[in-house]
PDB file of N, CA and C in Angstrom:
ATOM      1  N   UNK A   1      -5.926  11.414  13.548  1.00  0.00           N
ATOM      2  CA  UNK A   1      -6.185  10.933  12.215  1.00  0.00           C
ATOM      3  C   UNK A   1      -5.165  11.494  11.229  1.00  0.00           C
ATOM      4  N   UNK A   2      -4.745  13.082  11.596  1.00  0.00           N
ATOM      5  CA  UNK A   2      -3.601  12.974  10.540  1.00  0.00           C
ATOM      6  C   UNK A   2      -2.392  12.625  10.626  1.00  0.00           C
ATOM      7  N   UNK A   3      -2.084  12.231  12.112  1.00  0.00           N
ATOM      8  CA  UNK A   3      -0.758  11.331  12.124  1.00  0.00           C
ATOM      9  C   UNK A   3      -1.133   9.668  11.338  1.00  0.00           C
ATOM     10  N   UNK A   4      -1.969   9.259  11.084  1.00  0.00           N
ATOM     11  CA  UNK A   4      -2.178   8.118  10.600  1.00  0.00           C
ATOM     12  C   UNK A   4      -2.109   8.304   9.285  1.00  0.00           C
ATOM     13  N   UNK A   5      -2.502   9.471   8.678  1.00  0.00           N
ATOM     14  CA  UNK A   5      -2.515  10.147   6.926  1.00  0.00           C
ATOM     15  C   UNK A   5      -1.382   9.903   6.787  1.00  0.00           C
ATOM     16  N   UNK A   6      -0.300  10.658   7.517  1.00  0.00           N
ATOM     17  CA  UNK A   6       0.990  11.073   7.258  1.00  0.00           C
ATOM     18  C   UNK A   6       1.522   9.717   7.530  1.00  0.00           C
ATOM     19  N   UNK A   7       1.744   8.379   8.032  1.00  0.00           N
ATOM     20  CA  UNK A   7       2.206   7.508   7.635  1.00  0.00           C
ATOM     21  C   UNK A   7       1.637   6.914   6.847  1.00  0.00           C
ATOM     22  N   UNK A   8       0.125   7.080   6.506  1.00  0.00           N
ATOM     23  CA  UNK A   8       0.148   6.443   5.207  1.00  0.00           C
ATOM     24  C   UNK A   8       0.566   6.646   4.205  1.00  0.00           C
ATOM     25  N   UNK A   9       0.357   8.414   4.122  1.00  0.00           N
ATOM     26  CA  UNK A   9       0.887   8.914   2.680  1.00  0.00           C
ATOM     27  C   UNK A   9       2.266   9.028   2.320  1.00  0.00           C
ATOM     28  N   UNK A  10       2.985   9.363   3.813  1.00  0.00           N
ATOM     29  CA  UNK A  10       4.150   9.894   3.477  1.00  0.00           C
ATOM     30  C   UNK A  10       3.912  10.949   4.669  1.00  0.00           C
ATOM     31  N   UNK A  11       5.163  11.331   4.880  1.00  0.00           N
ATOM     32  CA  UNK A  11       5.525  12.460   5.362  1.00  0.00           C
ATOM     33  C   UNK A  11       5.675  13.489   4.671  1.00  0.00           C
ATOM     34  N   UNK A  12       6.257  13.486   3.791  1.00  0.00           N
ATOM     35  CA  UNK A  12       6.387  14.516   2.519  1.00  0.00           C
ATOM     36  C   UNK A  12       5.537  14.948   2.050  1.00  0.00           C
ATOM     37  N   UNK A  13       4.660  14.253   1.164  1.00  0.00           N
ATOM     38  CA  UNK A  13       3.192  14.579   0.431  1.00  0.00           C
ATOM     39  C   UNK A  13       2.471  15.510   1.548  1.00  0.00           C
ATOM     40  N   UNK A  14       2.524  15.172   2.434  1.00  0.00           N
ATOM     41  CA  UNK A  14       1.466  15.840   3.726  1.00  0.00           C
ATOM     42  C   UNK A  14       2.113  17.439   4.362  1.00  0.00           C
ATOM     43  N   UNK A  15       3.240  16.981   4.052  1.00  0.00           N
ATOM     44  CA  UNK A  15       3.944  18.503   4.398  1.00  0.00           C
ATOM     45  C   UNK A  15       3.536  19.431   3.631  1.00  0.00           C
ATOM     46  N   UNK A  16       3.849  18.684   2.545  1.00  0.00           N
ATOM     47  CA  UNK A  16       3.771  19.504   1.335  1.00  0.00           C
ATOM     48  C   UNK A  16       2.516  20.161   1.338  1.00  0.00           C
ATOM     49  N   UNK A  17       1.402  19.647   1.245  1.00  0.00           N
ATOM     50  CA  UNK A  17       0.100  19.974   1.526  1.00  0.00           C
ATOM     51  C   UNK A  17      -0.073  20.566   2.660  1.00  0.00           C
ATOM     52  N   UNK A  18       0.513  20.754   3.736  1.00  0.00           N
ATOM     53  CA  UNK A  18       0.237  21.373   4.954  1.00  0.00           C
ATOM     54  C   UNK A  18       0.968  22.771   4.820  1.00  0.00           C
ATOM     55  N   UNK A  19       1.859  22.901   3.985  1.00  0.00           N
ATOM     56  CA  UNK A  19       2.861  24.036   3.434  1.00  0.00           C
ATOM     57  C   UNK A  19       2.418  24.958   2.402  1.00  0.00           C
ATOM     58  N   UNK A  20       1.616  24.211   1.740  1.00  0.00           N
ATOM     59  CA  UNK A  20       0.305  25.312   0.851  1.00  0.00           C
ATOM     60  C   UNK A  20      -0.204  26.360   1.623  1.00  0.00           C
ATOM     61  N   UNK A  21      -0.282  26.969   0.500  1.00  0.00           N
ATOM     62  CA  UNK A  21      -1.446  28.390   0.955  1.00  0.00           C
ATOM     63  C   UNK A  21      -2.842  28.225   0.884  1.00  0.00           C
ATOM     64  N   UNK A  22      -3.119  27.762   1.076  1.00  0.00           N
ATOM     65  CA  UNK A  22      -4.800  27.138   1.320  1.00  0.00           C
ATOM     66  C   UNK A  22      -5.401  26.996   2.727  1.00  0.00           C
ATOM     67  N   UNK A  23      -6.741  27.286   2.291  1.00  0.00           N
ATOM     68  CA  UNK A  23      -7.728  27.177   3.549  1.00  0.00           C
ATOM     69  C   UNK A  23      -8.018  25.630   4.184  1.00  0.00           C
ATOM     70  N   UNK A  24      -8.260  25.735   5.364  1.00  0.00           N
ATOM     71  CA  UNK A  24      -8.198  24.332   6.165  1.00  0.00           C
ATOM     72  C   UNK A  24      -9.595  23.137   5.697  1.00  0.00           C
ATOM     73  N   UNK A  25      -9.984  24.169   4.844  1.00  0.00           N
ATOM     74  CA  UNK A  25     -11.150  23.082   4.306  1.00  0.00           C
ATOM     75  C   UNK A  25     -10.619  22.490   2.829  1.00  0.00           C
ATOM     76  N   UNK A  26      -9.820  23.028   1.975  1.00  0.00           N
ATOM     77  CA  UNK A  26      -8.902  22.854   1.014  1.00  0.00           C
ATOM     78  C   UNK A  26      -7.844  21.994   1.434  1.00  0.00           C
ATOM     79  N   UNK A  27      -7.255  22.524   2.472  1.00  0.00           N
ATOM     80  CA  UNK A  27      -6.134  21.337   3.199  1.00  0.00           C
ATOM     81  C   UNK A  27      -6.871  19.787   3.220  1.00  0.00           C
ATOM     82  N   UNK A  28      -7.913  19.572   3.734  1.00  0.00           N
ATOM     83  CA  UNK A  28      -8.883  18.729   4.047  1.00  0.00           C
ATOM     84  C   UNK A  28      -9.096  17.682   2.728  1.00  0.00           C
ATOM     85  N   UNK A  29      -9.441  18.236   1.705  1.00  0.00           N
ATOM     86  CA  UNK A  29      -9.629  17.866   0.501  1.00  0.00           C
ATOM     87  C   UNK A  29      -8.648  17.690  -0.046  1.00  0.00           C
ATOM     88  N   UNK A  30      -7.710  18.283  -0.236  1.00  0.00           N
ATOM     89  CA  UNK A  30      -6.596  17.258  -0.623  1.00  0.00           C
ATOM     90  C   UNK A  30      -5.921  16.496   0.530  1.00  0.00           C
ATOM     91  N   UNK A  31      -6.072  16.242   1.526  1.00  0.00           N
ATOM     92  CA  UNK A  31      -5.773  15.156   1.969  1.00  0.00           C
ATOM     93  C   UNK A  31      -6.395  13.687   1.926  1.00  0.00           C
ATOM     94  N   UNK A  32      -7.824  14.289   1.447  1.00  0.00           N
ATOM     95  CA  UNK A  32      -8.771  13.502   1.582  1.00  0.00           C
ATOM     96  C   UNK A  32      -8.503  12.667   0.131  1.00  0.00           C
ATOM     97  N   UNK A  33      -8.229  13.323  -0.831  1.00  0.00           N
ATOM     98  CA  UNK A  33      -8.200  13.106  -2.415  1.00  0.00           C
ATOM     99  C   UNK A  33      -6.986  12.298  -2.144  1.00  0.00           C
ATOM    100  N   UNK A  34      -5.995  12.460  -1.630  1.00  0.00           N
ATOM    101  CA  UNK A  34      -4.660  11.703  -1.316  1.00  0.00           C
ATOM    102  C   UNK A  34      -4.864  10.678  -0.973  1.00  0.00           C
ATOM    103  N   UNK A  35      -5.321  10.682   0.119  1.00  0.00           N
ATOM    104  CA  UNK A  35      -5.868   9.344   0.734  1.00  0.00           C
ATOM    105  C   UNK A  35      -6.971   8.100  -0.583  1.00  0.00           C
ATOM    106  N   UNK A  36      -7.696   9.202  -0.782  1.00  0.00           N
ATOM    107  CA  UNK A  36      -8.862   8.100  -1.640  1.00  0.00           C
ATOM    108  C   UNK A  36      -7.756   7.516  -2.720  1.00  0.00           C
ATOM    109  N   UNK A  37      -6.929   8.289  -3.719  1.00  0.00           N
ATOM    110  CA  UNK A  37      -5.677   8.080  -4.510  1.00  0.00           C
ATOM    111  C   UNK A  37      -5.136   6.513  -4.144  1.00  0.00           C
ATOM    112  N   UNK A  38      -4.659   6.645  -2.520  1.00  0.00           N
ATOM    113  CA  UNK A  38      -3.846   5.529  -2.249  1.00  0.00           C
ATOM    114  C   UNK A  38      -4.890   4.339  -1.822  1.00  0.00           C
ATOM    115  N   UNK A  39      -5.706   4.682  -1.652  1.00  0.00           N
ATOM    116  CA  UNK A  39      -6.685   3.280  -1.467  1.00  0.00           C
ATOM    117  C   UNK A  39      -7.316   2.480  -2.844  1.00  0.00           C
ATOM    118  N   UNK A  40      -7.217   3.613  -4.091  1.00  0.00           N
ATOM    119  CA  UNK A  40      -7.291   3.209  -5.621  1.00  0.00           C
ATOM    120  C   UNK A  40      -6.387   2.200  -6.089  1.00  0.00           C
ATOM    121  N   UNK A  41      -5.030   2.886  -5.498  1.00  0.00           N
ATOM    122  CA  UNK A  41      -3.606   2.410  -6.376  1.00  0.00           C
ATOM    123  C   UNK A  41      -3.558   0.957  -5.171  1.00  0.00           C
ATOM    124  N   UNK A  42      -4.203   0.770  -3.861  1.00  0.00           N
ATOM    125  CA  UNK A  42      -3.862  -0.018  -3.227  1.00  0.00           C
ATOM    126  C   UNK A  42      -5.002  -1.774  -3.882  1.00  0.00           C
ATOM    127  N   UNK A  43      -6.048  -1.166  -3.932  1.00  0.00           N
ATOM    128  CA  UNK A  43      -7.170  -1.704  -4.797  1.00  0.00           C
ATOM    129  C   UNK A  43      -6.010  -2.223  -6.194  1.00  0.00           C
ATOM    130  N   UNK A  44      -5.745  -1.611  -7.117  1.00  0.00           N
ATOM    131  CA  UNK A  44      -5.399  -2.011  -8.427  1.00  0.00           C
ATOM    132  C   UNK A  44      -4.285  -3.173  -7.571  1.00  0.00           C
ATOM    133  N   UNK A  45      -3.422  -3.187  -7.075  1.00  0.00           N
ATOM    134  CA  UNK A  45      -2.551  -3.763  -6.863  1.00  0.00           C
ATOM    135  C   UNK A  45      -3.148  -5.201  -6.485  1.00  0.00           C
ATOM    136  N   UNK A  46      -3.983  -5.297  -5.601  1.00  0.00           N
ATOM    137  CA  UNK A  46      -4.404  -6.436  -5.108  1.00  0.00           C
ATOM    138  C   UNK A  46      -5.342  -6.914  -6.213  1.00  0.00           C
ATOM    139  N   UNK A  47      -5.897  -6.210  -6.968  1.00  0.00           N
ATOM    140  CA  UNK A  47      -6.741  -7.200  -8.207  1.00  0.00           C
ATOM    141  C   UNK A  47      -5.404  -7.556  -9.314  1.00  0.00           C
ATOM    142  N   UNK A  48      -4.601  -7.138  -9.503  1.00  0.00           N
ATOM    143  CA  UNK A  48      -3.284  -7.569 -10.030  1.00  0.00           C
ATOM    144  C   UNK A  48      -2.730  -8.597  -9.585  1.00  0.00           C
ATOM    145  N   UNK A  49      -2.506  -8.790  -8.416  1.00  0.00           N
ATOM    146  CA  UNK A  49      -1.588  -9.881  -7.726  1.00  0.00           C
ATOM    147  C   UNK A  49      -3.389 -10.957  -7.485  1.00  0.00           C
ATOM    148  N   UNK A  50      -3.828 -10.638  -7.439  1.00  0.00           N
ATOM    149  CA  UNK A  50      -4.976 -11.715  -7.698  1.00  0.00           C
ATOM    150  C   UNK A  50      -5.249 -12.263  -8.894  1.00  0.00           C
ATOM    151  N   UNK A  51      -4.960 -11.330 -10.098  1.00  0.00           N
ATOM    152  CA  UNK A  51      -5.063 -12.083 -11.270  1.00  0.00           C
ATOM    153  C   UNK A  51      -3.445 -12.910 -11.591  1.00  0.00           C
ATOM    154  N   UNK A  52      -2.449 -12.922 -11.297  1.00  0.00           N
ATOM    155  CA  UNK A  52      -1.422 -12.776 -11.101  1.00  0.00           C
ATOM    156  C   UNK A  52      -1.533 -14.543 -10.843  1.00  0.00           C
ATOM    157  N   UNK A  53      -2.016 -14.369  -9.718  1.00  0.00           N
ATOM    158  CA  UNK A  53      -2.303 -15.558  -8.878  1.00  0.00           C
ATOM    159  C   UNK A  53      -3.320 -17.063  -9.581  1.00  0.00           C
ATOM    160  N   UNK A  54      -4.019 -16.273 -10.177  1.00  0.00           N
ATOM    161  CA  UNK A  54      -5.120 -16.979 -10.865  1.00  0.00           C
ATOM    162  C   UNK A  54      -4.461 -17.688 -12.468  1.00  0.00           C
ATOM    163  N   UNK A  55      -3.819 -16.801 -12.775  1.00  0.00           N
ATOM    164  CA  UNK A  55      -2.883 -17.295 -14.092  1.00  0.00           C
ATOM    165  C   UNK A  55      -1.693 -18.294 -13.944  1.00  0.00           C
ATOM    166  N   UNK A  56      -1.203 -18.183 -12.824  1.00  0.00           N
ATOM    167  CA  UNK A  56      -0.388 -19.234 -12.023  1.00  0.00           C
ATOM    168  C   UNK A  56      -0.881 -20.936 -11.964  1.00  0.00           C
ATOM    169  N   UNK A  57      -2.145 -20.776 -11.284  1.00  0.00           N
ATOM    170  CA  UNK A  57      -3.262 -21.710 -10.899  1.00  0.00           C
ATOM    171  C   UNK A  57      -3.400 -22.767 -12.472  1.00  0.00           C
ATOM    172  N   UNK A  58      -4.047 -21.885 -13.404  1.00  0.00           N
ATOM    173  CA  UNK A  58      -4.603 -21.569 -14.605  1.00  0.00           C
ATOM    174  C   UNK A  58      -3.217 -21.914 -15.642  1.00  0.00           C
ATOM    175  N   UNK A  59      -2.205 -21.523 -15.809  1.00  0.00           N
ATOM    176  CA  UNK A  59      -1.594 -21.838 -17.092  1.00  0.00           C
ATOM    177  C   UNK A  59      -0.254 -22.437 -16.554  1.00  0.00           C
ATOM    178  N   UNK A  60       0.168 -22.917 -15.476  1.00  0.00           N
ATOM    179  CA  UNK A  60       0.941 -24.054 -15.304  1.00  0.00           C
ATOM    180  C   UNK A  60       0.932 -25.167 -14.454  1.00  0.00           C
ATOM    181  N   UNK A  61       0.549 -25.642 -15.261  1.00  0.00           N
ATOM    182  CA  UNK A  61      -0.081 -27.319 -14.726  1.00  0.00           C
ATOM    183  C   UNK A  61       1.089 -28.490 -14.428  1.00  0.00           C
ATOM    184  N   UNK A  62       1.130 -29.396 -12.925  1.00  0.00           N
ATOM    185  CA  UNK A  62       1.990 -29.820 -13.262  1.00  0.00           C
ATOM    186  C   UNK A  62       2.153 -31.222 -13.846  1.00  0.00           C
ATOM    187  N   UNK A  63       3.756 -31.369 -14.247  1.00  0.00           N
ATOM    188  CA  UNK A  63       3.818 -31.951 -15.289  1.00  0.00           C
ATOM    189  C   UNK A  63       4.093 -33.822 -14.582  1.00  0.00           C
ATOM    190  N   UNK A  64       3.420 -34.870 -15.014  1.00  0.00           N
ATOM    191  CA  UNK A  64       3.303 -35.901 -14.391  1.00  0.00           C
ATOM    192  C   UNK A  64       4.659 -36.777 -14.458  1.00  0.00           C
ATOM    193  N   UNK A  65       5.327 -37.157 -13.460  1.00  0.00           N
ATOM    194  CA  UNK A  65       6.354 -37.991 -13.403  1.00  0.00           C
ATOM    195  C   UNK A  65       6.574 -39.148 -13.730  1.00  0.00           C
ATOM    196  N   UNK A  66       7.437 -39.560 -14.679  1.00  0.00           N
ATOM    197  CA  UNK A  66       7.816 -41.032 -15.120  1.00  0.00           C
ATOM    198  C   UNK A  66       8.615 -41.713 -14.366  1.00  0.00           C
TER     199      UNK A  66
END
């Protein structure tokens, strides 16, 4: 499971966090907080490109040929 973190998050972010001085239940939690983070920012994105999509639909209509 944390080889799957670490390509989700990054390699970096996870190092980084694995490179802290913190206890393995602290490690845990911020990985965990990382993770929930990117499933937020992954969420906003897709209600974006859904509204995105909907305004498309919605404010250009096409125009009838003579």
């Amino acid at each position: 499971m944390i080889k799957d973190m670490e390509i989700k998050l990054g390699s970096i972010i996870v190092g980084r966090i694995n490179s802290a001085r913190m206890s393995e239940s602290e490690r845990q939690v911020a990985i965990n907080a990382m993770h929930d983070a990117d499933l937020l920012v992954d969420a906003f994105v897709w209600v974006a490109k859904k509204i995105e999509q909907l305004g498309e639909r919605t404010f250009l209509k096409p125009v009838p040929k003579h």
